[in-house]
Protein backbone atom coordinates (compact mmCIF):
# COMPACT_ATOMS: atom_id res chain seq x y z
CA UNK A 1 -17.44 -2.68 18.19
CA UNK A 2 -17.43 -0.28 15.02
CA UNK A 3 -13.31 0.05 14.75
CA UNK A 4 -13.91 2.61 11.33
CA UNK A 5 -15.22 2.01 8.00
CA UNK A 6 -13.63 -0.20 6.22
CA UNK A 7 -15.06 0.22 2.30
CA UNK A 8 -18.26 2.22 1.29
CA UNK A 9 -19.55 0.45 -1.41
CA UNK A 10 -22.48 2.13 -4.01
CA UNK A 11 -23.99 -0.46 -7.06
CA UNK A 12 -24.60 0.56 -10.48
CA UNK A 13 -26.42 -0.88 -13.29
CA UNK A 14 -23.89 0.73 -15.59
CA UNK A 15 -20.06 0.14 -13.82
CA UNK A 16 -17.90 1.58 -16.59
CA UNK A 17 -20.01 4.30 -16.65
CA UNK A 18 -19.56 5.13 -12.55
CA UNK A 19 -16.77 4.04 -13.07
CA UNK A 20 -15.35 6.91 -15.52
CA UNK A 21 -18.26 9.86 -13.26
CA UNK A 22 -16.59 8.92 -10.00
CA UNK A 23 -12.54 8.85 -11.61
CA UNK A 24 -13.50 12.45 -12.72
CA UNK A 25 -14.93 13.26 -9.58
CA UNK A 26 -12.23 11.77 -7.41
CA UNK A 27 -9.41 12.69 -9.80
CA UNK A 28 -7.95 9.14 -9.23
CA UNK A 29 -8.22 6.39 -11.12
CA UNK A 30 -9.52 3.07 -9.24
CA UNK A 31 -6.75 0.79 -7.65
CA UNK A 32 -8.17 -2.45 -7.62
CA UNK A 33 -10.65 -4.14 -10.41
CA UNK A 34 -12.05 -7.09 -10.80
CA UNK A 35 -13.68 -6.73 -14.47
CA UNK A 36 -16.98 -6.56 -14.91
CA UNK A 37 -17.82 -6.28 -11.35
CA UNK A 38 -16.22 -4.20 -9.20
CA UNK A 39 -13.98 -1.15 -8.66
CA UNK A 40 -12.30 0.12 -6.42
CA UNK A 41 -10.86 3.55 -5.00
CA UNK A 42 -8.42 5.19 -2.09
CA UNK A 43 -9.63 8.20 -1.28
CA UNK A 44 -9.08 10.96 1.67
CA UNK A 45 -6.52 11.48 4.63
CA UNK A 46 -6.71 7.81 5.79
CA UNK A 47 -7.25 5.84 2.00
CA UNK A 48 -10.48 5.28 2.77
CA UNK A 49 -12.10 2.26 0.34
CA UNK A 50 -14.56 3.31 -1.65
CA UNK A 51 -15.90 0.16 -4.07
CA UNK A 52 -18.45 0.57 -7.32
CA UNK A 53 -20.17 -3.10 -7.32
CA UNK A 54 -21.81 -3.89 -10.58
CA UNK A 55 -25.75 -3.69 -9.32
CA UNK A 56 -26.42 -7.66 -9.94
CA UNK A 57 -23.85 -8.90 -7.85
CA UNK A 58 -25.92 -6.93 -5.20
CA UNK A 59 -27.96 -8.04 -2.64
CA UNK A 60 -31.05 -9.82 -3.00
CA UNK A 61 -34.26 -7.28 -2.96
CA UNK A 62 -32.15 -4.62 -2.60
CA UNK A 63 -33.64 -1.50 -4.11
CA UNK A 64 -32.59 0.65 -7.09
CA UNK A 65 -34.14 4.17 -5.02
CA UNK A 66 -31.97 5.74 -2.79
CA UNK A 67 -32.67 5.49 0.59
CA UNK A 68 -31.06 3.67 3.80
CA UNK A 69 -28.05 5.39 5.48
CA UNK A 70 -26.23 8.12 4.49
CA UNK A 71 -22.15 8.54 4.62
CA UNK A 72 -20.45 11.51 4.95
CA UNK A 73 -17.15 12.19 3.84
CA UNK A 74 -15.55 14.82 5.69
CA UNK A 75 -14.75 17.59 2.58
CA UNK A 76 -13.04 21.12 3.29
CA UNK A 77 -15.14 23.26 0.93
CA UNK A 78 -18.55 22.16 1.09
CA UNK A 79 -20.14 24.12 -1.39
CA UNK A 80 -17.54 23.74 -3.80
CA UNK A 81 -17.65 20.10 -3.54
CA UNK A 82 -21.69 19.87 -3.65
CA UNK A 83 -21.25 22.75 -6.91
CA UNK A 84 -19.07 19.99 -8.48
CA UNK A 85 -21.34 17.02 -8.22
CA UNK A 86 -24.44 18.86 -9.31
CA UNK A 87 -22.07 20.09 -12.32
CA UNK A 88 -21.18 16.25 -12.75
CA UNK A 89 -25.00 15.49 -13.00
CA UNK A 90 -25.73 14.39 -9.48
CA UNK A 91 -29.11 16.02 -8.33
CA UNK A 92 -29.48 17.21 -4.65
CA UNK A 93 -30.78 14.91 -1.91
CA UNK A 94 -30.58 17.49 1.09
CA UNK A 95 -29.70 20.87 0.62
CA UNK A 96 -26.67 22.12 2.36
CA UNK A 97 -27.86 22.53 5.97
CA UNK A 98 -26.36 23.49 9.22
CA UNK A 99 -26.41 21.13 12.12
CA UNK A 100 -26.59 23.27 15.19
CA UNK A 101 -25.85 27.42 15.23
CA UNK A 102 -22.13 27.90 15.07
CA UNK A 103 -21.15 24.14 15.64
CA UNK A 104 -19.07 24.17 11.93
CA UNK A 105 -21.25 21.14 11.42
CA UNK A 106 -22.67 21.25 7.94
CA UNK A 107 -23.90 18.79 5.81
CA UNK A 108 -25.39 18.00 2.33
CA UNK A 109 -26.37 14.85 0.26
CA UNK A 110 -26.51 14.11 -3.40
CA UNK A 111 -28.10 11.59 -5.33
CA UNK A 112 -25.32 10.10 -8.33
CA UNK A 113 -26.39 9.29 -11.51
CA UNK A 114 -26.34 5.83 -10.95
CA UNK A 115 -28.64 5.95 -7.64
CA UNK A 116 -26.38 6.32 -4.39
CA UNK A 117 -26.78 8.36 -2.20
CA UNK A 118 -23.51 10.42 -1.02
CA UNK A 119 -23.13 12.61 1.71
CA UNK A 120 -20.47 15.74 2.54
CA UNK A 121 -19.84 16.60 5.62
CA UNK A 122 -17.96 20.27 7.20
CA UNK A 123 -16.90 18.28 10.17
CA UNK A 124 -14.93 20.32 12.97
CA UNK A 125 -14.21 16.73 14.98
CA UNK A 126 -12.85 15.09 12.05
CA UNK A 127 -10.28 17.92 11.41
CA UNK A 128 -9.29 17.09 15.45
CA UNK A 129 -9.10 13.60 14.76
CA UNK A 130 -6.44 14.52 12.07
CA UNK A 131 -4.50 16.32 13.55
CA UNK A 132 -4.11 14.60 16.45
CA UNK A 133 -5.69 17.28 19.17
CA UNK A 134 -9.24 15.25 19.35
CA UNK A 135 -10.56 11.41 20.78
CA UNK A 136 -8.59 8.66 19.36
């Protein structure tokens, strides 16, 4: 059974450079690093892992398009957030959309400048989840 994510990890070809897009993004520096390879970050309400795997240590045939499965990180100003990646360079992967007339579900994707795909969410069950008053 899915018990939560445990690290979202996105490759680049260039890992200093993601390295030094997502630290400005993120306004933290990476916690973990194994040089040359792989960096990682804490990020949100529950230090969520988010790694930056040097593209050849990835996995065989893997792709450099974006596609697959998109995450969504739960953010509290959507458009502010998706304004500040396409700033950053990231170019827009799905438009900032509602999901469902007055549900406060809203998402949006970007594409990063090294390939990955990474989604924002407006997320009304999250917010429950955090402060205790939804599912466990």
């Amino acid at each position: 059974m899915l018990r939560g994510m445990a690290t979202s990890t996105f490759y680049a070809d260039d890992l200093e450079a993601a390295k030094d897009w997502y630290t400005e993004f993120l306004g933290v520096e990476p916690y973990f690093t194994v040089p040359g390879g792989y960096y990682e970050f804490r990020i949100g309400d529950y230090l969520a892992e988010f790694g930056l795997v040097n593209r050849a240590y990835g996995p065989a045939g893997a792709r450099n398009a974006p596609g697959g499965a998109i995450v969504n990180w739960h953010v509290d100003d959507l458009r502010a957030t998706f304004d500040r990646l396409l700033e950053l360079g990231a170019e827009e992967y799905d438009p900032i959309t509602e999901r469902g007339v007055g549900t406060g579900f809203v998402t949006a994707s970007v594409v990063d400048p090294f390939g990955n795909i990474l989604g924002l969410m407006s997320n009304p069950h999250y917010l429950e989840v955090l402060a205790g008053t939804g599912p466990a």
